[in-house]
PDB file of N, CA and C in Angstrom:
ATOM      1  N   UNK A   1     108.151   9.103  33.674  1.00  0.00           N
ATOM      2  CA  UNK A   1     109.170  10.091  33.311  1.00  0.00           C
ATOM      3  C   UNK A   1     108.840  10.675  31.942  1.00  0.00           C
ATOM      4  N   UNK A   2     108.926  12.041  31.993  1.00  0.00           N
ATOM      5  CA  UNK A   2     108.710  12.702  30.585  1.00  0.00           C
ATOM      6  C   UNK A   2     109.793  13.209  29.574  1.00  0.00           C
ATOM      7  N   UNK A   3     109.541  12.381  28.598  1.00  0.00           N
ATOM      8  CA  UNK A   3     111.116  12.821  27.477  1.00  0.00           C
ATOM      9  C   UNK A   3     110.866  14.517  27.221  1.00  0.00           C
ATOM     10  N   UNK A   4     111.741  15.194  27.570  1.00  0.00           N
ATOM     11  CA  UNK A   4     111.843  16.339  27.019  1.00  0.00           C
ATOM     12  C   UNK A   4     112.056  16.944  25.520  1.00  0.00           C
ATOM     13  N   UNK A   5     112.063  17.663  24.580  1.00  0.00           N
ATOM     14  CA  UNK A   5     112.183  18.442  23.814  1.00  0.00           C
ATOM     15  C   UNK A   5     112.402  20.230  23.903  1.00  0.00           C
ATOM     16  N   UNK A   6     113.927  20.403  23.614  1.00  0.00           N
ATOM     17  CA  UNK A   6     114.018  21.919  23.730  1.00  0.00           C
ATOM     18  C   UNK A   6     113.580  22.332  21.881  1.00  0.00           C
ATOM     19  N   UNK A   7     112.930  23.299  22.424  1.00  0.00           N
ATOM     20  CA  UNK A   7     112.781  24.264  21.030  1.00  0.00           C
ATOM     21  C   UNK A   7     113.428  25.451  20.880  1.00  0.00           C
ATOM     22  N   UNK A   8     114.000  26.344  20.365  1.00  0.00           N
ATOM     23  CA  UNK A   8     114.780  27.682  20.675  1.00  0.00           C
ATOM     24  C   UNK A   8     114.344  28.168  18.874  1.00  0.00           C
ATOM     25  N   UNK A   9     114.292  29.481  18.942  1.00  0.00           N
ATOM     26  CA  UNK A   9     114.099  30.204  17.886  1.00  0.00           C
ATOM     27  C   UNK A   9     115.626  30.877  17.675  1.00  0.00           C
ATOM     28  N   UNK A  10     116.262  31.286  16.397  1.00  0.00           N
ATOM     29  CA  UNK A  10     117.436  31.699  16.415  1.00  0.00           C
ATOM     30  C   UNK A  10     117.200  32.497  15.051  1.00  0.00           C
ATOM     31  N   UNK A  11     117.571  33.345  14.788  1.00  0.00           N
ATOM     32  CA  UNK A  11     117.503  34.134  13.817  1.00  0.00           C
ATOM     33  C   UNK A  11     116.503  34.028  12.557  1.00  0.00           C
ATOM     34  N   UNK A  12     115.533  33.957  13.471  1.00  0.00           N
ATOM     35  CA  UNK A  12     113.803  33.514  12.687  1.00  0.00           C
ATOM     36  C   UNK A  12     113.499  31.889  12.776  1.00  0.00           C
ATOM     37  N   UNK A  13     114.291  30.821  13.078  1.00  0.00           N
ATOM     38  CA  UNK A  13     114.475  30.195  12.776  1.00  0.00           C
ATOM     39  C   UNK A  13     114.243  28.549  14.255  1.00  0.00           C
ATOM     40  N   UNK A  14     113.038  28.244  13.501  1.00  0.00           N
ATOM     41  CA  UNK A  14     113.271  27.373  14.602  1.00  0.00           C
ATOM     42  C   UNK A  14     114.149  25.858  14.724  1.00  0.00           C
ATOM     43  N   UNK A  15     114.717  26.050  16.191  1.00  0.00           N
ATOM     44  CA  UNK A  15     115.726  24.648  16.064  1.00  0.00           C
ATOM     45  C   UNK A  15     115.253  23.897  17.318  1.00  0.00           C
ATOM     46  N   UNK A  16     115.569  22.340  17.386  1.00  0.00           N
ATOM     47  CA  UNK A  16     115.179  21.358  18.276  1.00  0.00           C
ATOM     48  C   UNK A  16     116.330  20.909  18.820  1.00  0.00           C
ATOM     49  N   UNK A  17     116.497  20.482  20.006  1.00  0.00           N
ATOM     50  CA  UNK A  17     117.861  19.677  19.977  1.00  0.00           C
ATOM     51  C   UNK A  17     117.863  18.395  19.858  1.00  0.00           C
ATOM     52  N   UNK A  18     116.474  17.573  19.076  1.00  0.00           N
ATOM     53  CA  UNK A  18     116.411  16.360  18.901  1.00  0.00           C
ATOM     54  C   UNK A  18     115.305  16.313  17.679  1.00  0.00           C
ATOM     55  N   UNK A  19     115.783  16.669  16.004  1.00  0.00           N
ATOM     56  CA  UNK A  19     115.416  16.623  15.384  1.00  0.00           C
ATOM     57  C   UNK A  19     114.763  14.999  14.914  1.00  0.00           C
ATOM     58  N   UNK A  20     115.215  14.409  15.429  1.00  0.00           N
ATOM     59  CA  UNK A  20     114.406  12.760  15.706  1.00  0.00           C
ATOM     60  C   UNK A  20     114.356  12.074  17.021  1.00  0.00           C
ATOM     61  N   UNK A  21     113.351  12.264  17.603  1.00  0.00           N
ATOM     62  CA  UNK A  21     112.691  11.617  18.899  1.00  0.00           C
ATOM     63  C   UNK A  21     112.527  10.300  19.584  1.00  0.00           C
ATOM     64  N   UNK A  22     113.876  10.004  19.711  1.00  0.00           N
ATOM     65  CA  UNK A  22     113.930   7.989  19.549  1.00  0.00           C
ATOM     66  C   UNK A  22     113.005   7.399  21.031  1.00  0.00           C
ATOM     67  N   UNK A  23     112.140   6.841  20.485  1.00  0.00           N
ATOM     68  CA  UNK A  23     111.416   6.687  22.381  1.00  0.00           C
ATOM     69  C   UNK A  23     111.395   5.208  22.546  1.00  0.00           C
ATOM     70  N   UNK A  24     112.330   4.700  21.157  1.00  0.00           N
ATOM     71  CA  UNK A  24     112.669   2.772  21.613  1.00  0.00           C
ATOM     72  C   UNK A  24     113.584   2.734  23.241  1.00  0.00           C
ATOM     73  N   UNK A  25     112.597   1.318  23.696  1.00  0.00           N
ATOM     74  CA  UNK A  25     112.979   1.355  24.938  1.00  0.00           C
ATOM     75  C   UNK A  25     112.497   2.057  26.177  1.00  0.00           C
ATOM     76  N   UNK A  26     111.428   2.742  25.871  1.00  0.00           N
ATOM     77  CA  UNK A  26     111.322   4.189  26.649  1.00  0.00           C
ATOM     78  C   UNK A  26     110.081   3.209  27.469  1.00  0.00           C
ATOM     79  N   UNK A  27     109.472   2.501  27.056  1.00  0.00           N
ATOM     80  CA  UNK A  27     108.275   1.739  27.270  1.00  0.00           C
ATOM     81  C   UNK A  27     107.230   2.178  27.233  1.00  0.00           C
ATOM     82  N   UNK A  28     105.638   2.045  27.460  1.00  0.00           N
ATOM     83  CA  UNK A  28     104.533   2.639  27.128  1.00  0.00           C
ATOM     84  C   UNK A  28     104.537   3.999  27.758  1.00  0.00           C
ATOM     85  N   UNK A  29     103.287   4.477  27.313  1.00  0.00           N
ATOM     86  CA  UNK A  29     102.790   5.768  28.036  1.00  0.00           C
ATOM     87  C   UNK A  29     103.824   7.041  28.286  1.00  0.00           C
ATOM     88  N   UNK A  30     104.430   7.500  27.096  1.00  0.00           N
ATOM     89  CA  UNK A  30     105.693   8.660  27.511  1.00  0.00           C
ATOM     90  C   UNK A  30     104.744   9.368  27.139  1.00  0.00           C
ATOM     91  N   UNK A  31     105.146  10.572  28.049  1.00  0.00           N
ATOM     92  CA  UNK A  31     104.524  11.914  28.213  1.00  0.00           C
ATOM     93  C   UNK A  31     105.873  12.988  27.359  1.00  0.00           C
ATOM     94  N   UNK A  32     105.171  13.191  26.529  1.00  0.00           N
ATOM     95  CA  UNK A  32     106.478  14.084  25.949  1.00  0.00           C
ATOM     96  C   UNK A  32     106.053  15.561  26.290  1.00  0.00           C
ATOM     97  N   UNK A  33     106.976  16.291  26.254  1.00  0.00           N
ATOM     98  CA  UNK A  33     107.127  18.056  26.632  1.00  0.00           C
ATOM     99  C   UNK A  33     108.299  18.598  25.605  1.00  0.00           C
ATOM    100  N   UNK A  34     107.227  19.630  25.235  1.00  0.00           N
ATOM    101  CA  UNK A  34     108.186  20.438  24.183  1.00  0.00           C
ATOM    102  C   UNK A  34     108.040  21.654  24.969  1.00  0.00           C
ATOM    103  N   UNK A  35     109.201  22.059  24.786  1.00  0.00           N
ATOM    104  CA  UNK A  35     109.540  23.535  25.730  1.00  0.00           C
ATOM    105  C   UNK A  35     110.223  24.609  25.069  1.00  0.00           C
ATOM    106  N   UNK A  36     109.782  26.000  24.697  1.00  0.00           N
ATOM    107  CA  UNK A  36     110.586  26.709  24.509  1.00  0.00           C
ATOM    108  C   UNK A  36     111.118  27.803  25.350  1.00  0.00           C
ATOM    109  N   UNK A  37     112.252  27.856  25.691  1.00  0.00           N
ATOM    110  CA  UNK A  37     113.216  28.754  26.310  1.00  0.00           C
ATOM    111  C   UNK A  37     113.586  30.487  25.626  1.00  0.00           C
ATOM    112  N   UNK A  38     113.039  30.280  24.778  1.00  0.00           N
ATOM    113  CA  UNK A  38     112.895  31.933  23.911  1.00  0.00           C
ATOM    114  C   UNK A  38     112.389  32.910  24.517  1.00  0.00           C
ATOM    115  N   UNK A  39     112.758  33.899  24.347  1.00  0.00           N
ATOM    116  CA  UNK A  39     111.764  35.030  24.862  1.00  0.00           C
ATOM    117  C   UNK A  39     110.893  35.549  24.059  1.00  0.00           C
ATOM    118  N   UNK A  40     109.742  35.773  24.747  1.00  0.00           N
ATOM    119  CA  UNK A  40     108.780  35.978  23.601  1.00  0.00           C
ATOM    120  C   UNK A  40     107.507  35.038  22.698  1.00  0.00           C
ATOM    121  N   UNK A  41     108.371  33.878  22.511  1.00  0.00           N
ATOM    122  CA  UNK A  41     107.751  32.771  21.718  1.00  0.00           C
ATOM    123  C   UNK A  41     107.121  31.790  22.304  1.00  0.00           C
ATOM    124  N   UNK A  42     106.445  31.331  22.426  1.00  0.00           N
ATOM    125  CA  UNK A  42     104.873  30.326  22.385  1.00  0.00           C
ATOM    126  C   UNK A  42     104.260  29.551  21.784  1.00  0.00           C
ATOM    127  N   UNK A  43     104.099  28.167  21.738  1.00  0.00           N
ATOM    128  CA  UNK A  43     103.417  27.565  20.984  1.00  0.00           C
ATOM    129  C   UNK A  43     101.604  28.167  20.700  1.00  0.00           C
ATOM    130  N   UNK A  44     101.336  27.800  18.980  1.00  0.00           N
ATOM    131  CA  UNK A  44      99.947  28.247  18.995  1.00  0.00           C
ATOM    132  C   UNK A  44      98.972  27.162  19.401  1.00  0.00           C
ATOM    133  N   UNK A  45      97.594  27.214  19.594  1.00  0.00           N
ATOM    134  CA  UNK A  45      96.999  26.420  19.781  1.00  0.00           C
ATOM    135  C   UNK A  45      96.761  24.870  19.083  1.00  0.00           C
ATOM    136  N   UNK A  46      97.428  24.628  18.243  1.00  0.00           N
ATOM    137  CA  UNK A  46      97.834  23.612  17.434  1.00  0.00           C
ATOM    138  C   UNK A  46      99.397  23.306  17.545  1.00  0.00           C
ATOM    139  N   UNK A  47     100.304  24.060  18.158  1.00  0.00           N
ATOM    140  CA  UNK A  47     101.916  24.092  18.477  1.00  0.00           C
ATOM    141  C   UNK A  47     102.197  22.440  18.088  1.00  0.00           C
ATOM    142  N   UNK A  48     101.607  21.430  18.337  1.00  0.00           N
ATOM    143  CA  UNK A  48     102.381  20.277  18.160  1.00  0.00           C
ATOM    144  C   UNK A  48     101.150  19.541  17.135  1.00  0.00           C
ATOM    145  N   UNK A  49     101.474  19.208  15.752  1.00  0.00           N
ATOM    146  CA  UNK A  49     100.719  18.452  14.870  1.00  0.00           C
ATOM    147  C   UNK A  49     101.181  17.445  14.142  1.00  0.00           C
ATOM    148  N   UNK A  50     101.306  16.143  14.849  1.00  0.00           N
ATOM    149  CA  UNK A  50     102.084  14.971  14.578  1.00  0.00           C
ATOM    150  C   UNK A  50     100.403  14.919  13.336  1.00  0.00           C
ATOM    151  N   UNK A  51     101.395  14.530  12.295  1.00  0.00           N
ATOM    152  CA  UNK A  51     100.797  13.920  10.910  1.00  0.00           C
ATOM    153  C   UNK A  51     100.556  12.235  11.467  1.00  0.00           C
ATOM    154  N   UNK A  52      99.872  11.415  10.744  1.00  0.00           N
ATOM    155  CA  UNK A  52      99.382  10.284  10.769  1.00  0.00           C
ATOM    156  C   UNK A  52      98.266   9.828  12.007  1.00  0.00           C
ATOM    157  N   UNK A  53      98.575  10.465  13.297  1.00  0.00           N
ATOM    158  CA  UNK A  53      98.192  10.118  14.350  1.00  0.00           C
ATOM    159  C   UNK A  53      96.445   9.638  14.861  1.00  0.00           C
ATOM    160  N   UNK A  54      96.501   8.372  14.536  1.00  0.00           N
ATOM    161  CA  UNK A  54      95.136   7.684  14.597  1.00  0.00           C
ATOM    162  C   UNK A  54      94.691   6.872  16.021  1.00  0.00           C
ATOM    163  N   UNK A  55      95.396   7.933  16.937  1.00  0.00           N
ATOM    164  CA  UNK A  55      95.091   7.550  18.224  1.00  0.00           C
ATOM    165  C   UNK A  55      96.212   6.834  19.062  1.00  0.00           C
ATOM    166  N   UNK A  56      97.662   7.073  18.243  1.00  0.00           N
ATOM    167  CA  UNK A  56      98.463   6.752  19.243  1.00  0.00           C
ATOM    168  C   UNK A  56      98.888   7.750  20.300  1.00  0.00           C
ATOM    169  N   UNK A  57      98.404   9.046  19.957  1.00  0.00           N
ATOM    170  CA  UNK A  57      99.167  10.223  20.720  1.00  0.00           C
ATOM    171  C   UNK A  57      97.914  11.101  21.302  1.00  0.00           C
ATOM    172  N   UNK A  58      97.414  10.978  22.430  1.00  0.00           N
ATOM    173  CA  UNK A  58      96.892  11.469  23.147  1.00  0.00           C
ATOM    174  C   UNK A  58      96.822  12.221  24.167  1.00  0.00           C
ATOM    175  N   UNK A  59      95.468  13.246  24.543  1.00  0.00           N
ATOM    176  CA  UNK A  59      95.630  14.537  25.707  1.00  0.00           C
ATOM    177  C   UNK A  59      97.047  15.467  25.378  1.00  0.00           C
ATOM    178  N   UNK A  60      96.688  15.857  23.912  1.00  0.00           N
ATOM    179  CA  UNK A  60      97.831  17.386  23.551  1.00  0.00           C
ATOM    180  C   UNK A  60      96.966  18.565  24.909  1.00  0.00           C
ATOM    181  N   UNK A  61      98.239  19.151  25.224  1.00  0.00           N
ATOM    182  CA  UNK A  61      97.472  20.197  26.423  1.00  0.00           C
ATOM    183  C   UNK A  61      99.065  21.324  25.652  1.00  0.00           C
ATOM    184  N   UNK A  62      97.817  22.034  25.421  1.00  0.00           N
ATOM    185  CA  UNK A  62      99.155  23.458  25.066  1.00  0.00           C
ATOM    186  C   UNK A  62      99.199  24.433  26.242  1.00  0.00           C
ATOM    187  N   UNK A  63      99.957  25.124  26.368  1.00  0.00           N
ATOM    188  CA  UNK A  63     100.766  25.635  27.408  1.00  0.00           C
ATOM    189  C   UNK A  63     101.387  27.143  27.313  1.00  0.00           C
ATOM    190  N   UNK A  64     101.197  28.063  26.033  1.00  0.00           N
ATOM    191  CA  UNK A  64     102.115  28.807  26.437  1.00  0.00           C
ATOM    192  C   UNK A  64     103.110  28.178  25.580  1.00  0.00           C
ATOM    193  N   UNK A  65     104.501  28.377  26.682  1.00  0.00           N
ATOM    194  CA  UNK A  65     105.861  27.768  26.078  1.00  0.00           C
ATOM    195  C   UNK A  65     106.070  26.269  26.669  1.00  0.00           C
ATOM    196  N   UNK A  66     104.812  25.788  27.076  1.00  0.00           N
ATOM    197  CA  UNK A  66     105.188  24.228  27.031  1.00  0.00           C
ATOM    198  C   UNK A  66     104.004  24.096  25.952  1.00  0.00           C
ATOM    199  N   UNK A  67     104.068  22.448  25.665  1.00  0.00           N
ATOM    200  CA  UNK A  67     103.339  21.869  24.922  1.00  0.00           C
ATOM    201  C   UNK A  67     103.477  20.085  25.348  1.00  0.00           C
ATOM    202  N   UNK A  68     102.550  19.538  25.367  1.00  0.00           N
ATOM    203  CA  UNK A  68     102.255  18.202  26.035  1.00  0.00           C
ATOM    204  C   UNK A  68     101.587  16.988  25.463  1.00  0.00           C
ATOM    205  N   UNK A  69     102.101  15.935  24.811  1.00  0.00           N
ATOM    206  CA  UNK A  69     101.570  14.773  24.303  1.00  0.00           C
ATOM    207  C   UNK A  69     101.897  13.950  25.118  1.00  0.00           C
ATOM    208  N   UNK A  70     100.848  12.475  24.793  1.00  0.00           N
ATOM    209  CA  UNK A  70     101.154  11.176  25.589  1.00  0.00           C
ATOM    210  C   UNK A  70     101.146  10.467  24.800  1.00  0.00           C
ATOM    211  N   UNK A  71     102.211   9.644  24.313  1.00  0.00           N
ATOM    212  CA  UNK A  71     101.919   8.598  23.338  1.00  0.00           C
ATOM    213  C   UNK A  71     102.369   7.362  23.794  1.00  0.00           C
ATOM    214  N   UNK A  72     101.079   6.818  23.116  1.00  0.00           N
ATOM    215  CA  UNK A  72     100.918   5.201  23.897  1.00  0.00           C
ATOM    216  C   UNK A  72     103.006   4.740  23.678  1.00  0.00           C
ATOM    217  N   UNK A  73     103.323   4.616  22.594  1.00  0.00           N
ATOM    218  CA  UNK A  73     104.573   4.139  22.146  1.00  0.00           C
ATOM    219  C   UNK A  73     104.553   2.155  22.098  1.00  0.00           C
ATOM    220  N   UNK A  74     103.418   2.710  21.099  1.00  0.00           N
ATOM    221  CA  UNK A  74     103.588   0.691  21.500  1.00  0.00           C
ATOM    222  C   UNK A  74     102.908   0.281  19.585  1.00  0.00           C
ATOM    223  N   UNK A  75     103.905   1.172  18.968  1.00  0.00           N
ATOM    224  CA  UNK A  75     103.616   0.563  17.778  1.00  0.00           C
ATOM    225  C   UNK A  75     105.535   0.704  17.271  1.00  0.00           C
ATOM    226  N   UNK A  76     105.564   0.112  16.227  1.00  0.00           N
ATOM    227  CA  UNK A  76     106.916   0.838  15.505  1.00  0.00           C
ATOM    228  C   UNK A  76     106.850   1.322  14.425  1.00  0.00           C
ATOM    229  N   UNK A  77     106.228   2.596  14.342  1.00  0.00           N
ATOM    230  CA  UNK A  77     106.143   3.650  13.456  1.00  0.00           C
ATOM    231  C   UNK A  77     107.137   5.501  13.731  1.00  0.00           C
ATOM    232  N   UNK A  78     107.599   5.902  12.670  1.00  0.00           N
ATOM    233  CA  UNK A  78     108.412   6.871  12.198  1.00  0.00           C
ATOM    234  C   UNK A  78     107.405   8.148  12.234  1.00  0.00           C
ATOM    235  N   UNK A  79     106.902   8.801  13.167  1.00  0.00           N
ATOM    236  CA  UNK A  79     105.900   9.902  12.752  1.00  0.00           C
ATOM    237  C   UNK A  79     106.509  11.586  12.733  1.00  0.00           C
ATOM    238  N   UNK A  80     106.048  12.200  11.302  1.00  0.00           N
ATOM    239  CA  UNK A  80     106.496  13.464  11.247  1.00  0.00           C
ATOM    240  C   UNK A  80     105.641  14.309  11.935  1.00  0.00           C
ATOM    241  N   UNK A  81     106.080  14.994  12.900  1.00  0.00           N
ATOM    242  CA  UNK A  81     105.183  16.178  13.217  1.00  0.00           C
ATOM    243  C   UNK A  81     105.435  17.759  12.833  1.00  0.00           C
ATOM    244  N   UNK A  82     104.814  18.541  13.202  1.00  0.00           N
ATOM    245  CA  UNK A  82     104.586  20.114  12.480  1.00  0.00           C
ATOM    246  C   UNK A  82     104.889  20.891  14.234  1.00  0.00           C
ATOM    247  N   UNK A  83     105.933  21.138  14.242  1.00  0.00           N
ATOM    248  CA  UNK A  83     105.843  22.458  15.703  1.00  0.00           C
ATOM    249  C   UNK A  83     105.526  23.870  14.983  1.00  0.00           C
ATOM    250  N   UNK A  84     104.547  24.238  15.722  1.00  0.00           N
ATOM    251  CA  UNK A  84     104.065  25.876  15.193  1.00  0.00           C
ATOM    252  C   UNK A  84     104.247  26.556  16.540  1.00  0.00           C
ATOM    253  N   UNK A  85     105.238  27.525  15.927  1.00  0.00           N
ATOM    254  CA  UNK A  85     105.217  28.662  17.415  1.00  0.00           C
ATOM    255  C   UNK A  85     105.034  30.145  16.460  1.00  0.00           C
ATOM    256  N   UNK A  86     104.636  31.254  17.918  1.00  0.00           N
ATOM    257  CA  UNK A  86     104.318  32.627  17.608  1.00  0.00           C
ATOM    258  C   UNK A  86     104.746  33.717  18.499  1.00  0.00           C
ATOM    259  N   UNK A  87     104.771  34.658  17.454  1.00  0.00           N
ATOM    260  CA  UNK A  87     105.367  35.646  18.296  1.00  0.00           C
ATOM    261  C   UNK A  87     105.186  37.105  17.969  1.00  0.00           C
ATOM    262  N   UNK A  88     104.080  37.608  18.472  1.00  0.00           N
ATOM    263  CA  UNK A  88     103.596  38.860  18.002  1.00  0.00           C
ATOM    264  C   UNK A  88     102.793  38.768  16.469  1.00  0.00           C
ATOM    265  N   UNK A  89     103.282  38.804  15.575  1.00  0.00           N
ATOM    266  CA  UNK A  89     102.430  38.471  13.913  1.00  0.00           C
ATOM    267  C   UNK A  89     103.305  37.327  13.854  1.00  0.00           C
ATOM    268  N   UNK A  90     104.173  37.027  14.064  1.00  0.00           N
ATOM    269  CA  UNK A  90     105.307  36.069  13.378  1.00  0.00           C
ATOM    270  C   UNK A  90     105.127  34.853  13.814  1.00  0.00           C
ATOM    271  N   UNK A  91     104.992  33.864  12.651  1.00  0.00           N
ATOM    272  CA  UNK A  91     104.682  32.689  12.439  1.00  0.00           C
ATOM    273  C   UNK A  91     105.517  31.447  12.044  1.00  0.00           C
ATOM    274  N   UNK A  92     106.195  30.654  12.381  1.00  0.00           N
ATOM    275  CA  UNK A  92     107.141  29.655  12.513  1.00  0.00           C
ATOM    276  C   UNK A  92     106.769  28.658  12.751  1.00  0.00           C
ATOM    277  N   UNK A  93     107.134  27.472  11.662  1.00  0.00           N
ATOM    278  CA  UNK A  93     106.776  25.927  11.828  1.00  0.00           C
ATOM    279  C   UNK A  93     108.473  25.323  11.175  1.00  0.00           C
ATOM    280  N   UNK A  94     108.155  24.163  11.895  1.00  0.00           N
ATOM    281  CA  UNK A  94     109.065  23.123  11.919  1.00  0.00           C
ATOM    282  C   UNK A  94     108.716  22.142  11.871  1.00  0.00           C
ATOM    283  N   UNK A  95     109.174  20.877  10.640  1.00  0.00           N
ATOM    284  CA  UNK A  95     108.778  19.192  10.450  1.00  0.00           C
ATOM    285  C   UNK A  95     109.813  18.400  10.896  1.00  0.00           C
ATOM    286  N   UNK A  96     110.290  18.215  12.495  1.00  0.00           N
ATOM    287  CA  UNK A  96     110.682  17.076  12.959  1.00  0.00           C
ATOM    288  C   UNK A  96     110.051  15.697  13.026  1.00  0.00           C
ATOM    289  N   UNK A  97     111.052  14.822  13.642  1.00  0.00           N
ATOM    290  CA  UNK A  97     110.212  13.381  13.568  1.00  0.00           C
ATOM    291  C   UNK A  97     110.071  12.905  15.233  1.00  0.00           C
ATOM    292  N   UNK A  98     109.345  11.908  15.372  1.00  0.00           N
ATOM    293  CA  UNK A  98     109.153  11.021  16.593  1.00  0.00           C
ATOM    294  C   UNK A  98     108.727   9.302  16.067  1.00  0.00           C
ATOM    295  N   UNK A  99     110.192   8.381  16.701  1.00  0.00           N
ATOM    296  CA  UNK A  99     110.111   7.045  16.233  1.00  0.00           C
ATOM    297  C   UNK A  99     109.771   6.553  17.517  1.00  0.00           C
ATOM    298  N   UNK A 100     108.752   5.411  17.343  1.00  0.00           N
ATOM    299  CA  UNK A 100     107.968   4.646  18.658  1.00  0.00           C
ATOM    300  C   UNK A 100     108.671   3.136  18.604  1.00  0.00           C
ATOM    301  N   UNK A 101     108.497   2.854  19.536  1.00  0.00           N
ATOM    302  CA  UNK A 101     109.094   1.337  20.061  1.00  0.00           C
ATOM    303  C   UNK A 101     108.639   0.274  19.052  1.00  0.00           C
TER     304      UNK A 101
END
């Protein structure tokens, strides 16, 4: 099963509806999906850039308006990531988090 993430842009402005990503309990191997529902907007080829990541989060596949990680989830670490989306010239990032089991 894949934990979802909505992304929505709002008056330049990007918002998540899960500014921290709790995946305790979730057990190994979650496939996460970030999705945006915007019109217009798209992740860039880097759209999802979890900071620290030394091989817990594997096969990013960008998409357009999806975006796709697998993370093992078998440490208990707090990781910040970077969402970058685009839209014509316009350039938008966001530093949410994702906490592992």
């Amino acid at each position: 099963m894949a934990e979802q993430v909505e992304v929505t842009v709002v008056n330049g402005e990007i918002m998540v509806d899960q500014n921290e990503l709790n995946l305790k309990g979730k057990g190994p191997n979650v496939q996460i999906h970030w999705k945006i529902p915007t019109s217009g907007w798209a992740f860039t080829a880097n759209g999802i850039e979890i900071q620290g990541n030394t091989g817990q989060f594997t096969e990013p596949e960008p998409q357009g308006q999806i975006f796709k990680w697998k993370d093992k989830n078998n440490d208990h670490t707090r990781y910040k990531y970077t969402i970058n989306v685009i839209k014509g010239s316009m350039n938008l990032s966001k530093d949410p988090f994702i906490v592992n089991e």
